[in-house]
ModelCIF file with pLDDT and N, C-alpha, C, O atoms, coordinates in Angstrom:
data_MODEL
#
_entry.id   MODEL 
#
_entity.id                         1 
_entity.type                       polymer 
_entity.pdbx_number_of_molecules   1 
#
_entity_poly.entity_id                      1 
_entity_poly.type                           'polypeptide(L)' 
_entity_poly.nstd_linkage                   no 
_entity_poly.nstd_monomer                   no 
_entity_poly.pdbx_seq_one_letter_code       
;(UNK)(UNK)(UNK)(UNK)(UNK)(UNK)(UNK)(UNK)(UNK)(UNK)(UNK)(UNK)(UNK)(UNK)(UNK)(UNK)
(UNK)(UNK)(UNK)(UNK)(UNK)(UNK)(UNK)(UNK)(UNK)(UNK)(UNK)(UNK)(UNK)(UNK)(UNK)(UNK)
(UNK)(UNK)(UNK)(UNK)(UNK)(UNK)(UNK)(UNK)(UNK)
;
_entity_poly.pdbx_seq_one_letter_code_can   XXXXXXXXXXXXXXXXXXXXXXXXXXXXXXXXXXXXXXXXX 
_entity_poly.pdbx_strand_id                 A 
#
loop_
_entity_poly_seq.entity_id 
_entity_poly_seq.num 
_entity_poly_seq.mon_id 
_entity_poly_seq.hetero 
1 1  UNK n 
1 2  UNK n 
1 3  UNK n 
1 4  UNK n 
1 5  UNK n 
1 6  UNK n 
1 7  UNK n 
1 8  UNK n 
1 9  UNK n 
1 10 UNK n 
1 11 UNK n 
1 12 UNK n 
1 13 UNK n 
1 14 UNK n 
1 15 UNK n 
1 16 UNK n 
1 17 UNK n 
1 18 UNK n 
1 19 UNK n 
1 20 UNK n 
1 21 UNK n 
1 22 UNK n 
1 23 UNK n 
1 24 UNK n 
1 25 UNK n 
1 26 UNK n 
1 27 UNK n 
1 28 UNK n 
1 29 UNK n 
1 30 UNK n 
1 31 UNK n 
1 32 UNK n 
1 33 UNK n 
1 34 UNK n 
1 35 UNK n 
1 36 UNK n 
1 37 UNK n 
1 38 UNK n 
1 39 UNK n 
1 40 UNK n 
1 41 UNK n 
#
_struct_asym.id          A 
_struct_asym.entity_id   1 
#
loop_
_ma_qa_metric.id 
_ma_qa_metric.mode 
_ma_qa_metric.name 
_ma_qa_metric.software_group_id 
_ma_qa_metric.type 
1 global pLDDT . pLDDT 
2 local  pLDDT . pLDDT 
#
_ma_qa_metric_global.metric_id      1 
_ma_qa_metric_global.metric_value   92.56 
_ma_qa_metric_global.model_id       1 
_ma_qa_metric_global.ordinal_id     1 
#
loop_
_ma_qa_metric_local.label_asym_id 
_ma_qa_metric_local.label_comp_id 
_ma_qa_metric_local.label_seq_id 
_ma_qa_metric_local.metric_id 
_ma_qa_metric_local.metric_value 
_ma_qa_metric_local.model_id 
_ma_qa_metric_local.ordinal_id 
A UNK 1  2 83.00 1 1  
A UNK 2  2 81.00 1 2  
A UNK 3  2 82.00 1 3  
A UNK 4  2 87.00 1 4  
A UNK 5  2 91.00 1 5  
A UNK 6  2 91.00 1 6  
A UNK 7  2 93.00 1 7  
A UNK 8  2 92.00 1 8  
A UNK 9  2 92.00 1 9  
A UNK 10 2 91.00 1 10 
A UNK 11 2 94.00 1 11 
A UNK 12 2 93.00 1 12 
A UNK 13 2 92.00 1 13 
A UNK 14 2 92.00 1 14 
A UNK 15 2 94.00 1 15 
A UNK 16 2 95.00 1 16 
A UNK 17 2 94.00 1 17 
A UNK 18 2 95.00 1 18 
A UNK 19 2 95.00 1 19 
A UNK 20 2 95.00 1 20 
A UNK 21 2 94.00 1 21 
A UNK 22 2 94.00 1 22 
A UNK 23 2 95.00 1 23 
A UNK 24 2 93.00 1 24 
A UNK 25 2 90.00 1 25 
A UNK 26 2 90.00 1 26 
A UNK 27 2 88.00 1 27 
A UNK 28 2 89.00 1 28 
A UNK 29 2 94.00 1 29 
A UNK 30 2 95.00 1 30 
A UNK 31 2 96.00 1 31 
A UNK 32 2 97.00 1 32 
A UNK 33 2 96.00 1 33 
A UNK 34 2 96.00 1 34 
A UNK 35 2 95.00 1 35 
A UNK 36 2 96.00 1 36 
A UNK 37 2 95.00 1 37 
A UNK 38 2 95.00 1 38 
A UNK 39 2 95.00 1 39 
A UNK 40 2 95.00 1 40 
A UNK 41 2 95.00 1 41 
#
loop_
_atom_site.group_PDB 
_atom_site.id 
_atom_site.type_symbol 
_atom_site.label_atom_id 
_atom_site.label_alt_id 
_atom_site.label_comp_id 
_atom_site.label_asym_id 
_atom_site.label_entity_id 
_atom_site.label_seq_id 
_atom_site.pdbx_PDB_ins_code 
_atom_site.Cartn_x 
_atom_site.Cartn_y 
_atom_site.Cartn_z 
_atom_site.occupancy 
_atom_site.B_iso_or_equiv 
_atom_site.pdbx_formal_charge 
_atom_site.auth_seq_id 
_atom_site.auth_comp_id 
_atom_site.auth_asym_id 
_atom_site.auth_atom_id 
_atom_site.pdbx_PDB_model_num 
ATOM 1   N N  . UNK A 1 1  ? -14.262 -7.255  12.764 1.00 83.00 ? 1  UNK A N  1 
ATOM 2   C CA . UNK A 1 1  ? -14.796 -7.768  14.035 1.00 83.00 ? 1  UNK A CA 1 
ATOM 3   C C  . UNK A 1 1  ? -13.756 -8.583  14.786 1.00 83.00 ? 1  UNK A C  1 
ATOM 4   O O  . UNK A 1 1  ? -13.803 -8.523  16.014 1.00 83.00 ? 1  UNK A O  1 
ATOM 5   N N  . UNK A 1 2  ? -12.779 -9.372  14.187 1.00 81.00 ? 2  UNK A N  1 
ATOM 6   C CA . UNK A 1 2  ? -12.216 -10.105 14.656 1.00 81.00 ? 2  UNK A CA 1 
ATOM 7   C C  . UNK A 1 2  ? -10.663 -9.600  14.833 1.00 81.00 ? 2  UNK A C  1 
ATOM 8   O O  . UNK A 1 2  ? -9.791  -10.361 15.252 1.00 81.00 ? 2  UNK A O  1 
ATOM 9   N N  . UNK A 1 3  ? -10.347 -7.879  14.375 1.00 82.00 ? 3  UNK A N  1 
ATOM 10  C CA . UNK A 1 3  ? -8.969  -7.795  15.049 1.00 82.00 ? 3  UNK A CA 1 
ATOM 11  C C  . UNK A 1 3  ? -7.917  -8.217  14.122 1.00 82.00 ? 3  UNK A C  1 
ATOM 12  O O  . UNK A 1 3  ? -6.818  -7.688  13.961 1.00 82.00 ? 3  UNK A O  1 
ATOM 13  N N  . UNK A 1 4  ? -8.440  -9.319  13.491 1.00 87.00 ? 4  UNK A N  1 
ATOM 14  C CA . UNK A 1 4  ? -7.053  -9.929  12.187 1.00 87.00 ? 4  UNK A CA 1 
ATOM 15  C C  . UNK A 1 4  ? -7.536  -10.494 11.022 1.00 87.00 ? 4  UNK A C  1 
ATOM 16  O O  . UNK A 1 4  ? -8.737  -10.354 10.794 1.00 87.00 ? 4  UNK A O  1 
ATOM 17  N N  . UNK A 1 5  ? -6.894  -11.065 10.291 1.00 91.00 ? 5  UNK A N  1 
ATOM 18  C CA . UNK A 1 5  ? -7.155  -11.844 9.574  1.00 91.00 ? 5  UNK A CA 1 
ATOM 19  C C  . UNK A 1 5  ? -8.138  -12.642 9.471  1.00 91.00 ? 5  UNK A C  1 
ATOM 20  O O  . UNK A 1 5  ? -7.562  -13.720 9.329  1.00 91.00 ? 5  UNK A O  1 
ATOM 21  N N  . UNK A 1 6  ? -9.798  -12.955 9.433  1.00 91.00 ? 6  UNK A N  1 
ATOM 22  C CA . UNK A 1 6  ? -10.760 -14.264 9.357  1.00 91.00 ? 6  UNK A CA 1 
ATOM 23  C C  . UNK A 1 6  ? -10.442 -15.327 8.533  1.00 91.00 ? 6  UNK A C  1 
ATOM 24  O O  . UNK A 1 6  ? -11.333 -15.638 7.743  1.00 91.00 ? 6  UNK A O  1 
ATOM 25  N N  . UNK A 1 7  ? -9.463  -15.946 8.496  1.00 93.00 ? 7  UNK A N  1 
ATOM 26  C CA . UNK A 1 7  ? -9.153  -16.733 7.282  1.00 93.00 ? 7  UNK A CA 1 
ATOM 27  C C  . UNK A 1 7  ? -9.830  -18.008 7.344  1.00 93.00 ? 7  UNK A C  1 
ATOM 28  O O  . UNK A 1 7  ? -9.289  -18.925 6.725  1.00 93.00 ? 7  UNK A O  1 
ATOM 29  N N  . UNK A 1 8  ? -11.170 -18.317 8.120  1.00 92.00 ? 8  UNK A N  1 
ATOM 30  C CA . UNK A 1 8  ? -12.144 -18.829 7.552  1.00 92.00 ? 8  UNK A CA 1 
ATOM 31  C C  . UNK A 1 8  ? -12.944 -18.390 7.026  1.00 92.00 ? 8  UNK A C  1 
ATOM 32  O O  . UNK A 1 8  ? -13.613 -19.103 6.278  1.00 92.00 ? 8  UNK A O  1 
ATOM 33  N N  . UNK A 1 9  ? -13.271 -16.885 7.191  1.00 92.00 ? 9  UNK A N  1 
ATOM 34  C CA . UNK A 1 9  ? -14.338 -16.050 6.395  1.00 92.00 ? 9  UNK A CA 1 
ATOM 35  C C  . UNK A 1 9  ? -13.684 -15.789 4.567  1.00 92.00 ? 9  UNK A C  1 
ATOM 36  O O  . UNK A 1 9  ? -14.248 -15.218 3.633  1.00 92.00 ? 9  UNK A O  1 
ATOM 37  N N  . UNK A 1 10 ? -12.628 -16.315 4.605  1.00 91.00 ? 10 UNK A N  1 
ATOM 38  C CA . UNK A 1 10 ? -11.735 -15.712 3.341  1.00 91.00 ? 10 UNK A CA 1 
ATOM 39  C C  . UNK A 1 10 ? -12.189 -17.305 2.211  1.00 91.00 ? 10 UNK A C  1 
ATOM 40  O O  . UNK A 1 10 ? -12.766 -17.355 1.124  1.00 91.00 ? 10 UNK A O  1 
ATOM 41  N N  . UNK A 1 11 ? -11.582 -18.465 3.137  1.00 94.00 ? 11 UNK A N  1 
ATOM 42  C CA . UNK A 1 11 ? -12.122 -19.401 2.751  1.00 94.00 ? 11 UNK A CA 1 
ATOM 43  C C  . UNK A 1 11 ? -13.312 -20.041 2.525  1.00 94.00 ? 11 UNK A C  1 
ATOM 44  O O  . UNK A 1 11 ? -13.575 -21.094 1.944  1.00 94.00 ? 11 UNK A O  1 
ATOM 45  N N  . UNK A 1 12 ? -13.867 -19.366 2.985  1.00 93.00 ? 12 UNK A N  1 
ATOM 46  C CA . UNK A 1 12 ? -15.498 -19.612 2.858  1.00 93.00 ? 12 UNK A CA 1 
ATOM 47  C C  . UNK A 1 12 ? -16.282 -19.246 1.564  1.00 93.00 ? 12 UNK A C  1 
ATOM 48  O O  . UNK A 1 12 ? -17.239 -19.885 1.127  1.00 93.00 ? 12 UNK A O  1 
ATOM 49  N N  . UNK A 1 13 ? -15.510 -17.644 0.775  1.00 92.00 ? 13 UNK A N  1 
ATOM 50  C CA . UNK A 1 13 ? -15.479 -17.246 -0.160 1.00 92.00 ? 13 UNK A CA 1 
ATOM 51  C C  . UNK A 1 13 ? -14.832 -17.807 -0.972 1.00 92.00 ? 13 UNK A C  1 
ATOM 52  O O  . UNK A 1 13 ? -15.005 -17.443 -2.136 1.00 92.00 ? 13 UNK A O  1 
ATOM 53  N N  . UNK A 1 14 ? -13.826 -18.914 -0.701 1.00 92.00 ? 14 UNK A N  1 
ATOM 54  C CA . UNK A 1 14 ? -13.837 -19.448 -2.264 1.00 92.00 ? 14 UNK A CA 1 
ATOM 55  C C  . UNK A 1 14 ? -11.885 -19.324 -2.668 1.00 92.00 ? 14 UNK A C  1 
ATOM 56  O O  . UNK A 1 14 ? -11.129 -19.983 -3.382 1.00 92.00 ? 14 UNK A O  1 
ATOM 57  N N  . UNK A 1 15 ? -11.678 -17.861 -1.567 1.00 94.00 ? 15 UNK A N  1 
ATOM 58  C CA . UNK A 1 15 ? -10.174 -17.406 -1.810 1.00 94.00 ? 15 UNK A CA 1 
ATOM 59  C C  . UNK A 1 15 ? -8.955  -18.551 -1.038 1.00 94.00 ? 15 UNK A C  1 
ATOM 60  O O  . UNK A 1 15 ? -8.759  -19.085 0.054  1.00 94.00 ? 15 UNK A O  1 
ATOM 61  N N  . UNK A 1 16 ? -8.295  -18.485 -2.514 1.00 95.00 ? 16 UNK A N  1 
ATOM 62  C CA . UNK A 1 16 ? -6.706  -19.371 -2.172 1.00 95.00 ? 16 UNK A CA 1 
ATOM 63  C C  . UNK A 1 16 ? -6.120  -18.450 -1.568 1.00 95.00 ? 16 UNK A C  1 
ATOM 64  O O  . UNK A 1 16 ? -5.877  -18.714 -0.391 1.00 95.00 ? 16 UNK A O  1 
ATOM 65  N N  . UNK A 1 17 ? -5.720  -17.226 -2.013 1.00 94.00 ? 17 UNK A N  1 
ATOM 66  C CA . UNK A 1 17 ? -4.779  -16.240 -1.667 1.00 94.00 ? 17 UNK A CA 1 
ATOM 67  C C  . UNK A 1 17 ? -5.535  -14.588 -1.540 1.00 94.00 ? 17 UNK A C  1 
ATOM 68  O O  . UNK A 1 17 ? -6.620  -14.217 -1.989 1.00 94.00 ? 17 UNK A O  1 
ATOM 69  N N  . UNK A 1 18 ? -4.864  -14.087 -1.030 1.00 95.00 ? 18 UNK A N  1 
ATOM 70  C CA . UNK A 1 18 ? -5.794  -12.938 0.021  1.00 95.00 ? 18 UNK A CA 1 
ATOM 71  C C  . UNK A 1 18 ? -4.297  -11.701 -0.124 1.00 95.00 ? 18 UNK A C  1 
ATOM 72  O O  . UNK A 1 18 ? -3.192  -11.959 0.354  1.00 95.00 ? 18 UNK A O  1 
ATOM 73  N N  . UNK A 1 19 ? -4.647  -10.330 -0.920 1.00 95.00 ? 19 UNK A N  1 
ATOM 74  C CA . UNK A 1 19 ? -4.166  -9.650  -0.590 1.00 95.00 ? 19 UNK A CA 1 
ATOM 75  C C  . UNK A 1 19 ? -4.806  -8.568  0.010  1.00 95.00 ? 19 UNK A C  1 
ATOM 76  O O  . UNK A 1 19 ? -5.850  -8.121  -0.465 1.00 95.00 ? 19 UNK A O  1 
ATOM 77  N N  . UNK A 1 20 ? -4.095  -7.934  1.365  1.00 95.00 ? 20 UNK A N  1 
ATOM 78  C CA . UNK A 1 20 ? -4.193  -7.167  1.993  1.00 95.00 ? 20 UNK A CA 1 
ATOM 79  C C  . UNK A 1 20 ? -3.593  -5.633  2.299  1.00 95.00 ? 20 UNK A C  1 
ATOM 80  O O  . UNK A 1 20 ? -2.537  -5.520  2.922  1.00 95.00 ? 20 UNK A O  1 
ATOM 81  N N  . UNK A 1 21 ? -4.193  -4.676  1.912  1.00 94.00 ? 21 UNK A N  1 
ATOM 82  C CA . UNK A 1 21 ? -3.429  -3.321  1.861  1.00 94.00 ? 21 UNK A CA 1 
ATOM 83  C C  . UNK A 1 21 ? -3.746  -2.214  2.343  1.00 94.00 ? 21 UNK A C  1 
ATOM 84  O O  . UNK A 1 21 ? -4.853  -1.747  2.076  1.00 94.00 ? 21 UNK A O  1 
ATOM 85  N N  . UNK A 1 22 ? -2.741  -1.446  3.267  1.00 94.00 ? 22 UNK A N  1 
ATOM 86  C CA . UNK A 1 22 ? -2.804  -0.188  4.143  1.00 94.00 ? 22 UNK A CA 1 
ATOM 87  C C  . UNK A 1 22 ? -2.233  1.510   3.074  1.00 94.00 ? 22 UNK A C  1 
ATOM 88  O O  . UNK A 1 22 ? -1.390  1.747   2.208  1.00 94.00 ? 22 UNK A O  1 
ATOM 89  N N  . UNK A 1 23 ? -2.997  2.081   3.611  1.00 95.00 ? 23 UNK A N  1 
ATOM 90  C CA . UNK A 1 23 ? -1.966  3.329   3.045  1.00 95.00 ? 23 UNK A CA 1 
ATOM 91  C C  . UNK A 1 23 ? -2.380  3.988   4.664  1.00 95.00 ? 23 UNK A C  1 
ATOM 92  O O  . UNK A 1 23 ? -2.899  3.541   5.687  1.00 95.00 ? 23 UNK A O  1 
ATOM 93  N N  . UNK A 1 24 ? -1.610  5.779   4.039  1.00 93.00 ? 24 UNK A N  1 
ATOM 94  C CA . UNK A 1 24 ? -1.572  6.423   5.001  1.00 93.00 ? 24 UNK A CA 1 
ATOM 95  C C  . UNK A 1 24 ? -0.808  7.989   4.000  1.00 93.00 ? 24 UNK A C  1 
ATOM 96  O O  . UNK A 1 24 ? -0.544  8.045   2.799  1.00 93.00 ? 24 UNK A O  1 
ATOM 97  N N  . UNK A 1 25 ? -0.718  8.560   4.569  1.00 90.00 ? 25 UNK A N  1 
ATOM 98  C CA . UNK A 1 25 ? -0.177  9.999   4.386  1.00 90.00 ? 25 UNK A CA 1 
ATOM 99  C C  . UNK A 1 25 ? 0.781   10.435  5.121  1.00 90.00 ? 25 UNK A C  1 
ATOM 100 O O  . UNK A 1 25 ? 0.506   10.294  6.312  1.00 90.00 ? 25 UNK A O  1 
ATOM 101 N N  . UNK A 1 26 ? 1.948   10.980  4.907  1.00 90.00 ? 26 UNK A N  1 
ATOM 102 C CA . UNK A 1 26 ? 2.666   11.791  4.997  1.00 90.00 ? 26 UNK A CA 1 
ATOM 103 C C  . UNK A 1 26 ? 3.108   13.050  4.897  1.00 90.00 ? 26 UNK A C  1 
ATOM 104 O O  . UNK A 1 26 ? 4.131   13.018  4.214  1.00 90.00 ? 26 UNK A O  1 
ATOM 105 N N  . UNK A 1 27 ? 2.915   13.891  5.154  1.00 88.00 ? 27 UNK A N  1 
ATOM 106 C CA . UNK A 1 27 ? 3.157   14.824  4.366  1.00 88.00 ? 27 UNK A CA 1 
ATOM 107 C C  . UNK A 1 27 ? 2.086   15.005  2.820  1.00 88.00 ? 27 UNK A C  1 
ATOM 108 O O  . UNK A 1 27 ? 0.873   15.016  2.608  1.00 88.00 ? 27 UNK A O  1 
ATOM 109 N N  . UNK A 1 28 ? 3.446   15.137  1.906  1.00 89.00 ? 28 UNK A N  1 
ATOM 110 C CA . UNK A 1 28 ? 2.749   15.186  0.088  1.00 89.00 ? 28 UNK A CA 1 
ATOM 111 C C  . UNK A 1 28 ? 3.173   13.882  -0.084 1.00 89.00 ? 28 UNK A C  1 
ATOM 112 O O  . UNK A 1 28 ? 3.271   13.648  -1.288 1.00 89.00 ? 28 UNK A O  1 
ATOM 113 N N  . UNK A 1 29 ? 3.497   12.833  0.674  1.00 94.00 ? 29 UNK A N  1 
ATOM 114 C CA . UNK A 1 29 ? 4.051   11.530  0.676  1.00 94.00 ? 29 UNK A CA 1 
ATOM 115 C C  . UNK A 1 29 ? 3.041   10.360  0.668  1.00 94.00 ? 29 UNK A C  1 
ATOM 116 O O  . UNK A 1 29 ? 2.655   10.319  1.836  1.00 94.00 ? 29 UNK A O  1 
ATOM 117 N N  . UNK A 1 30 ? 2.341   9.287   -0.091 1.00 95.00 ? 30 UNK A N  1 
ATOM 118 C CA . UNK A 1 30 ? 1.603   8.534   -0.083 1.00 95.00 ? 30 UNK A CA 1 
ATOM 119 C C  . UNK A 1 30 ? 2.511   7.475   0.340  1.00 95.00 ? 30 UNK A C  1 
ATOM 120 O O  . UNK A 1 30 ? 3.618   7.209   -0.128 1.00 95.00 ? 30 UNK A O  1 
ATOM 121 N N  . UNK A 1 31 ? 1.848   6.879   1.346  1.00 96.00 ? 31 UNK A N  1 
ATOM 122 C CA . UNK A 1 31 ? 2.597   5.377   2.297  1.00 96.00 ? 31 UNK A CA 1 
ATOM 123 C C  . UNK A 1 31 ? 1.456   4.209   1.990  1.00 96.00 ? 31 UNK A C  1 
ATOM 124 O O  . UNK A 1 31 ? 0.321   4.190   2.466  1.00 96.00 ? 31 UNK A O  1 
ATOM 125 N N  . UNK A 1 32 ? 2.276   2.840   0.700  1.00 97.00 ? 32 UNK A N  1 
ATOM 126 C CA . UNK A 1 32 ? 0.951   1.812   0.940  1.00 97.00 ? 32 UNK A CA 1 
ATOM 127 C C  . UNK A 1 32 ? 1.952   0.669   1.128  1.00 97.00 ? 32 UNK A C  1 
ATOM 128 O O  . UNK A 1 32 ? 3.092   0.610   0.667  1.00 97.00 ? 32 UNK A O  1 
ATOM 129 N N  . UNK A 1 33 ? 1.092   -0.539  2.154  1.00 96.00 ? 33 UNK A N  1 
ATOM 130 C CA . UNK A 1 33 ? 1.973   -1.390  2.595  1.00 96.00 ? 33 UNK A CA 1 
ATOM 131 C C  . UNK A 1 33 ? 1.018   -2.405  1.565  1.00 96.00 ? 33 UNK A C  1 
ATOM 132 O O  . UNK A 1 33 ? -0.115  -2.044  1.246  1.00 96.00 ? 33 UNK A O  1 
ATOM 133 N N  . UNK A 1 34 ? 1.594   -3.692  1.089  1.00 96.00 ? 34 UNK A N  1 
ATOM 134 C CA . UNK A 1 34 ? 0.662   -5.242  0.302  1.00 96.00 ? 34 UNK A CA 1 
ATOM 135 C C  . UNK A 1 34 ? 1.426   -5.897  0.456  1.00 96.00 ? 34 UNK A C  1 
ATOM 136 O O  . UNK A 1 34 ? 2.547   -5.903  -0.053 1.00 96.00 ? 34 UNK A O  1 
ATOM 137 N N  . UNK A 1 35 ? 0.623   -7.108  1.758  1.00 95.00 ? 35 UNK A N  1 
ATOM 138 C CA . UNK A 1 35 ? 0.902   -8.385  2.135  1.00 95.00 ? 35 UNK A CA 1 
ATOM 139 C C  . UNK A 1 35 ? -0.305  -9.017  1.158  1.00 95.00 ? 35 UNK A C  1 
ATOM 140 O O  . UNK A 1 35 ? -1.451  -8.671  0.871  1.00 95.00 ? 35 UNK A O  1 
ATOM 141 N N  . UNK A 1 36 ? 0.526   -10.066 0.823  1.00 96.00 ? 36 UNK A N  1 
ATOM 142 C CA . UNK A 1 36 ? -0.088  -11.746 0.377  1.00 96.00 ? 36 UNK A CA 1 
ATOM 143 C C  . UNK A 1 36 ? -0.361  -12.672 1.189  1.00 96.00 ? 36 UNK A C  1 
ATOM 144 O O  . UNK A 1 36 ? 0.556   -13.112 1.882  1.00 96.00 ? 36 UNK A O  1 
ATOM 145 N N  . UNK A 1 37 ? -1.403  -13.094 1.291  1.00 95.00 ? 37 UNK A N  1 
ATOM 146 C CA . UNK A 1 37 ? -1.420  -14.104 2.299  1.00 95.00 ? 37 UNK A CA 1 
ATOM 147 C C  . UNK A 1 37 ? -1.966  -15.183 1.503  1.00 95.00 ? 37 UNK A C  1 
ATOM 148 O O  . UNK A 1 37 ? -2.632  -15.016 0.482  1.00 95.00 ? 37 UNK A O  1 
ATOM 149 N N  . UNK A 1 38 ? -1.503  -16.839 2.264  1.00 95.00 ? 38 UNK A N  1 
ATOM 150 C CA . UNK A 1 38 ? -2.124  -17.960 2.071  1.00 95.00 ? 38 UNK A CA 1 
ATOM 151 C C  . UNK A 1 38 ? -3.206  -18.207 2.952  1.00 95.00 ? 38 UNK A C  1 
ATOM 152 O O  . UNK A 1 38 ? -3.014  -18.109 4.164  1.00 95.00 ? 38 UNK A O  1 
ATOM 153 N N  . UNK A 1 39 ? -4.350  -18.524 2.490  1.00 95.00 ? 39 UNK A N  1 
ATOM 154 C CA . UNK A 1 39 ? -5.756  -18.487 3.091  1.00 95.00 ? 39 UNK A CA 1 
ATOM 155 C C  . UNK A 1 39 ? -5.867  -19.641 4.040  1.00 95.00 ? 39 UNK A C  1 
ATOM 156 O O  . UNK A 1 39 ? -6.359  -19.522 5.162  1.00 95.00 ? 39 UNK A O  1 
ATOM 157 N N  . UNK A 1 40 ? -5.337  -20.894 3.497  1.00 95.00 ? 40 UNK A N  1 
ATOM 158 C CA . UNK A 1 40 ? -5.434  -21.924 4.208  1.00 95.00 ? 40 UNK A CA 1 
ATOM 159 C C  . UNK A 1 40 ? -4.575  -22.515 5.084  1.00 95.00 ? 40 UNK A C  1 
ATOM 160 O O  . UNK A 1 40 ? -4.914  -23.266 5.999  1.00 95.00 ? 40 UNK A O  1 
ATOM 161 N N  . UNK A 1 41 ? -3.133  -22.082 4.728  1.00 95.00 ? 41 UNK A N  1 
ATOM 162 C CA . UNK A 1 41 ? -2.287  -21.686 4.836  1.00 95.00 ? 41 UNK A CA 1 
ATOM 163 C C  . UNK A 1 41 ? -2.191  -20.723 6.508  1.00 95.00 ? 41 UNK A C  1 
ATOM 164 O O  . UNK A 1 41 ? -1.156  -20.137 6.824  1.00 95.00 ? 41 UNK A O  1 
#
C-alpha cells in the first residue's frame, strides 16, 4: 500500500531487522536480489 518500506508496520511486529527479496527470470537464468534492513533504523 505504501510503495516502500512500512517500517512502522515492521516494528509494530516486533522486527529488529527486515530482510527483503526480489527475483525475476531470465532466460534459463534465475535473478534474486536480498537487502537487510534496520527497522528502526
Amino acid at each position: 500500500r505504501a510503495g516502500d518500506i512500512a517500517f512502522k508496520e515492521w516494528g509494530d511486529l516486533g522486527a529488529q531487522a527486515l530482510v527483503k527479496g526480489t527475483y525475476s527470470q531470465d532466460g534459463g537464468d534465475l535473478i534474486v536480489e536480498c537487502r537487510v534492513f534496520d527497522v528502526a533504523g
